[in-house]
Protein backbone atom coordinates (compact mmCIF):
# COMPACT_ATOMS: atom_id res chain seq x y z
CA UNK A 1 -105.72 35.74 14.03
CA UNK A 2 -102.69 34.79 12.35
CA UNK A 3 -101.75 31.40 10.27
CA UNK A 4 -97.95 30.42 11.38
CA UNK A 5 -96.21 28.32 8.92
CA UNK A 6 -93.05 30.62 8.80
CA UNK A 7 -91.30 32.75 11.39
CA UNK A 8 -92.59 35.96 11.84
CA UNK A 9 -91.64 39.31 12.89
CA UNK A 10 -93.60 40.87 15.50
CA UNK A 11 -93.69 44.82 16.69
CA UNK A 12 -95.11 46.08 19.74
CA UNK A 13 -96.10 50.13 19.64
CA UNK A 14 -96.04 51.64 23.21
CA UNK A 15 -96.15 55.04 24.30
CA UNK A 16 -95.09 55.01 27.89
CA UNK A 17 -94.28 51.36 29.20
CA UNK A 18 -94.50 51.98 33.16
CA UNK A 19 -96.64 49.45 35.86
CA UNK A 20 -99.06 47.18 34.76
CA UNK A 21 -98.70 47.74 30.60
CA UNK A 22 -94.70 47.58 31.00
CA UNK A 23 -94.84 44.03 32.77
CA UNK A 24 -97.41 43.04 30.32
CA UNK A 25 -95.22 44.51 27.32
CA UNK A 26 -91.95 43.63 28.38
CA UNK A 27 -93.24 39.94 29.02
CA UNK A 28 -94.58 39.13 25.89
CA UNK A 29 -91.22 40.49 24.03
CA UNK A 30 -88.99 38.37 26.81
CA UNK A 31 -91.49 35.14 25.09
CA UNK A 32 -91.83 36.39 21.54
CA UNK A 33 -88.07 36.67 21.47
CA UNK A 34 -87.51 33.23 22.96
CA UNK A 35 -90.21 31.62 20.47
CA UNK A 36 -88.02 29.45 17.74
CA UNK A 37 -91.07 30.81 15.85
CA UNK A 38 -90.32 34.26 16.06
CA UNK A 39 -87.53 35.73 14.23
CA UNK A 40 -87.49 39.37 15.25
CA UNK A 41 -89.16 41.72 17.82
CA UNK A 42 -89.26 45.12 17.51
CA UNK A 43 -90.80 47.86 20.12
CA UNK A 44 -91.80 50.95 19.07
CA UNK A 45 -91.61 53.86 21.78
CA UNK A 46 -91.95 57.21 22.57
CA UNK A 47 -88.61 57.81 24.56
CA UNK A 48 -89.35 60.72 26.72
CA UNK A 49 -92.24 58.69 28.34
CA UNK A 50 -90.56 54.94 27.58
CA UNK A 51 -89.52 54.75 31.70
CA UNK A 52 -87.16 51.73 32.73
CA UNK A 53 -89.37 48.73 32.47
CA UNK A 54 -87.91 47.93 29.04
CA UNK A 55 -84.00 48.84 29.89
CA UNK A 56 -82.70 45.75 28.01
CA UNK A 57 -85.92 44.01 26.74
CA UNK A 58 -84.78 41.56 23.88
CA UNK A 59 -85.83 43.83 20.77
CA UNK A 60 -84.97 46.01 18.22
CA UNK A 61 -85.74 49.60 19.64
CA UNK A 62 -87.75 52.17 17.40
CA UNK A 63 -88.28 55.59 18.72
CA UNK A 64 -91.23 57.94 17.73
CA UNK A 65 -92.25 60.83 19.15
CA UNK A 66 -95.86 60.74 20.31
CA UNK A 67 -99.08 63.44 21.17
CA UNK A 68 -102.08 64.07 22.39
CA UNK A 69 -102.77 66.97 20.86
CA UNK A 70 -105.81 66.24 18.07
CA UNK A 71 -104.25 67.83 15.45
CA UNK A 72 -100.83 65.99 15.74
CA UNK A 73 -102.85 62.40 15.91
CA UNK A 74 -102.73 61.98 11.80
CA UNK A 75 -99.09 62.78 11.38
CA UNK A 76 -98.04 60.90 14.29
CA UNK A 77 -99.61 58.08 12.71
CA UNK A 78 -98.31 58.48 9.02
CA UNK A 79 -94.64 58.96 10.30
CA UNK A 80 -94.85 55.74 12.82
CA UNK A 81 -96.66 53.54 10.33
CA UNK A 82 -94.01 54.71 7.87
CA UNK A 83 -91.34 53.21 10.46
CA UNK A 84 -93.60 50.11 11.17
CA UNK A 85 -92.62 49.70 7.04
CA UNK A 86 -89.43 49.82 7.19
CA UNK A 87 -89.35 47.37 9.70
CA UNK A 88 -91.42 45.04 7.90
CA UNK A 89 -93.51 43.09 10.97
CA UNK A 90 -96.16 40.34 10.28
CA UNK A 91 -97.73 41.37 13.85
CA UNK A 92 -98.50 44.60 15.07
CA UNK A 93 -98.92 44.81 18.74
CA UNK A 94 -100.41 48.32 19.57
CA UNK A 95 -100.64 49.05 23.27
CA UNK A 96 -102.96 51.63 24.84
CA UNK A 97 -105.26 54.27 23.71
CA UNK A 98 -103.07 56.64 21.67
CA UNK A 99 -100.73 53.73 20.18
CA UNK A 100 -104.30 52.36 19.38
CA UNK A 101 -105.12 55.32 17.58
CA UNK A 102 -102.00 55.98 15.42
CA UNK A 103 -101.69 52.72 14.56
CA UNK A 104 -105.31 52.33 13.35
CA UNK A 105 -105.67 55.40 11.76
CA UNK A 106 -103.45 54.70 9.30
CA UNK A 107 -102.56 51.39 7.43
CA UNK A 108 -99.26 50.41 6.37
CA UNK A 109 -98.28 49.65 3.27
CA UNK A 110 -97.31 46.24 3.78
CA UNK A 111 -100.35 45.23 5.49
CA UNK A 112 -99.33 43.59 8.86
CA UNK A 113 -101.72 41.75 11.27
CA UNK A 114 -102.85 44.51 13.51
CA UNK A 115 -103.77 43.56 17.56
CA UNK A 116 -104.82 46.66 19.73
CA UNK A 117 -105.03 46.40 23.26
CA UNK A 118 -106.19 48.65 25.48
CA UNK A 119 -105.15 47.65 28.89
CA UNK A 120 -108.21 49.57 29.80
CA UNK A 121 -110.98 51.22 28.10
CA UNK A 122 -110.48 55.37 28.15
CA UNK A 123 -114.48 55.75 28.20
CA UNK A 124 -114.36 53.49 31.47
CA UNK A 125 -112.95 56.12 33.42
CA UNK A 126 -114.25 58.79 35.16
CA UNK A 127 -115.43 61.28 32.60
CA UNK A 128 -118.01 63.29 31.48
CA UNK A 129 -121.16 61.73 29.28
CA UNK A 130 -120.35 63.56 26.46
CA UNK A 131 -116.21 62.23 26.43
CA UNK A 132 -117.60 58.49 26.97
CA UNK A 133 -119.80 58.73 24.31
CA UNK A 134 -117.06 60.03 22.20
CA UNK A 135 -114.63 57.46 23.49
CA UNK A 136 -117.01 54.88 22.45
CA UNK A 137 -118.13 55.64 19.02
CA UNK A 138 -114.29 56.23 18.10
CA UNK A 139 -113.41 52.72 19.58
CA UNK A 140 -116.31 51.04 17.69
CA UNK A 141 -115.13 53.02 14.21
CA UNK A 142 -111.25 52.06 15.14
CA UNK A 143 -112.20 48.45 16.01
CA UNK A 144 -112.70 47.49 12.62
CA UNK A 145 -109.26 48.74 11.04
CA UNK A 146 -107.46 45.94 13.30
CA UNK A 147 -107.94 42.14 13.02
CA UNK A 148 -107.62 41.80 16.89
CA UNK A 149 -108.73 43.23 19.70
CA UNK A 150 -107.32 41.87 23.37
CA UNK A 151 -108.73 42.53 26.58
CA UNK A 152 -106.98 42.54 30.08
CA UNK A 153 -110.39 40.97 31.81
CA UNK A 154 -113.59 39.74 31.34
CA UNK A 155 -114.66 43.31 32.95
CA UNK A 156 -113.24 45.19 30.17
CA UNK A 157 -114.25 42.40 27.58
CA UNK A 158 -118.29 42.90 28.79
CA UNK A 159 -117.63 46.94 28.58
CA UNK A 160 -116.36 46.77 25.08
CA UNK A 161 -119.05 44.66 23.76
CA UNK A 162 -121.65 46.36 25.71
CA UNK A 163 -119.99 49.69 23.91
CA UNK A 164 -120.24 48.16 20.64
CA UNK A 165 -116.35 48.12 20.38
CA UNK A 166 -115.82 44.54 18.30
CA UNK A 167 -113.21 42.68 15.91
CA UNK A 168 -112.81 39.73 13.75
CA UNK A 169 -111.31 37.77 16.81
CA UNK A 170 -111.91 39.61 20.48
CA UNK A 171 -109.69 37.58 23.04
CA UNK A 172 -109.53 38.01 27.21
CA UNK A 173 -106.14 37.44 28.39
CA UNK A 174 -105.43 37.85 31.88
CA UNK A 175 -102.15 39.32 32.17
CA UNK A 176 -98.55 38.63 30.16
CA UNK A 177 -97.05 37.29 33.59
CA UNK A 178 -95.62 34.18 32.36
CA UNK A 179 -96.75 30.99 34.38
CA UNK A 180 -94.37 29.89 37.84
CA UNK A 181 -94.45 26.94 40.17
CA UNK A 182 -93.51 29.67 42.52
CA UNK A 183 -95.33 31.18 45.50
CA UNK A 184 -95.63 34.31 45.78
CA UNK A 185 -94.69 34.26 49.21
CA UNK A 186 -91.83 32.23 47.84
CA UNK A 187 -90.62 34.37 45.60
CA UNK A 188 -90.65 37.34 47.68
CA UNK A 189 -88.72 35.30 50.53
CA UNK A 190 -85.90 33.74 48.76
């Protein structure tokens, strides 16, 4: 996805960090920030809903205010892609379904390298045929304004292609827990 012959800056857009997506998140910033090939990481969150997973994650924070409300998705979008500017990343991590959509509804100016994860596909769940439908067709549209799409499991991989939801590069990566010699059972015991 992206040629590294320099250091880069990276950004990660959350909305909520909590479970699952805040281990995920707050392990790939704890790497990227240890990387001698990474010279900045920034994370992008909505405050109110940021929860404690992050408290003291090595990055530059960025606050934005988020929605859900359909008419608040486009300015959302323009006023955190004008922050992503300022901040200048070569990578832009976006996290979940409405980071996903702010973040590929509108391009930056200076043209970073856009990944979108979804950490699970919103027309998976349980909802009407009409919402999944609608879920879908937005994904596939949104799926070509990033050059990156990651997915949590094969599972979610074979939903997305089967949903016509497809990228330059489409990855599977398990999880963002980094790799131990540990047990479990050892870890939990010592």
């Amino acid at each position: 996805i992206l040629d590294v012959k320099r250091c880069i800056t990276v950004a990660h857009v959350v909305e909520g960090c909590q479970g699952g997506v805040g281990t995920v998140v707050r392990n790939l910033i704890e790497s990227q920030a240890a990387d001698p090939a990474v010279s900045a990481v920034h994370l992008f969150v909505d405050p109110r809903k940021a929860g404690d997973m992050l408290i003291g994650a090595p990055a530059h924070w960025h606050t934005y205010l988020s929605s859900r409300k359909l008419w608040q998705l486009s300015s959302v979008g323009r006023l955190l892609m004008q922050e992503l500017d300022a901040a200048n990343p070569d990578v832009v991590f976006l996290h979940s379904t409405f980071p996903g959509l702010y973040g590929r509804l509108h391009k930056g100016s200076n043209n970073p390298t856009i990944i979108y994860c979804a950490h699970g596909w919103a027309f998976a769940q349980q909802v009407s045929a009409p919402k999944r439908l609608l879920y879908q067709l937005v994904e596939r549209i949104l799926s070509r304004r990033c050059s990156g799409i990651v997915s949590v499991s094969f599972s979610d991989f074979e939903l997305a292609i089967r949903a016509g939801v497809q990228s330059q590069v489409h990855e599977v990566l398990y999880n963002g827990l980094p790799s131990t010699k540990a047990s479990f059972k050892e870890s939990r015991s010592g």
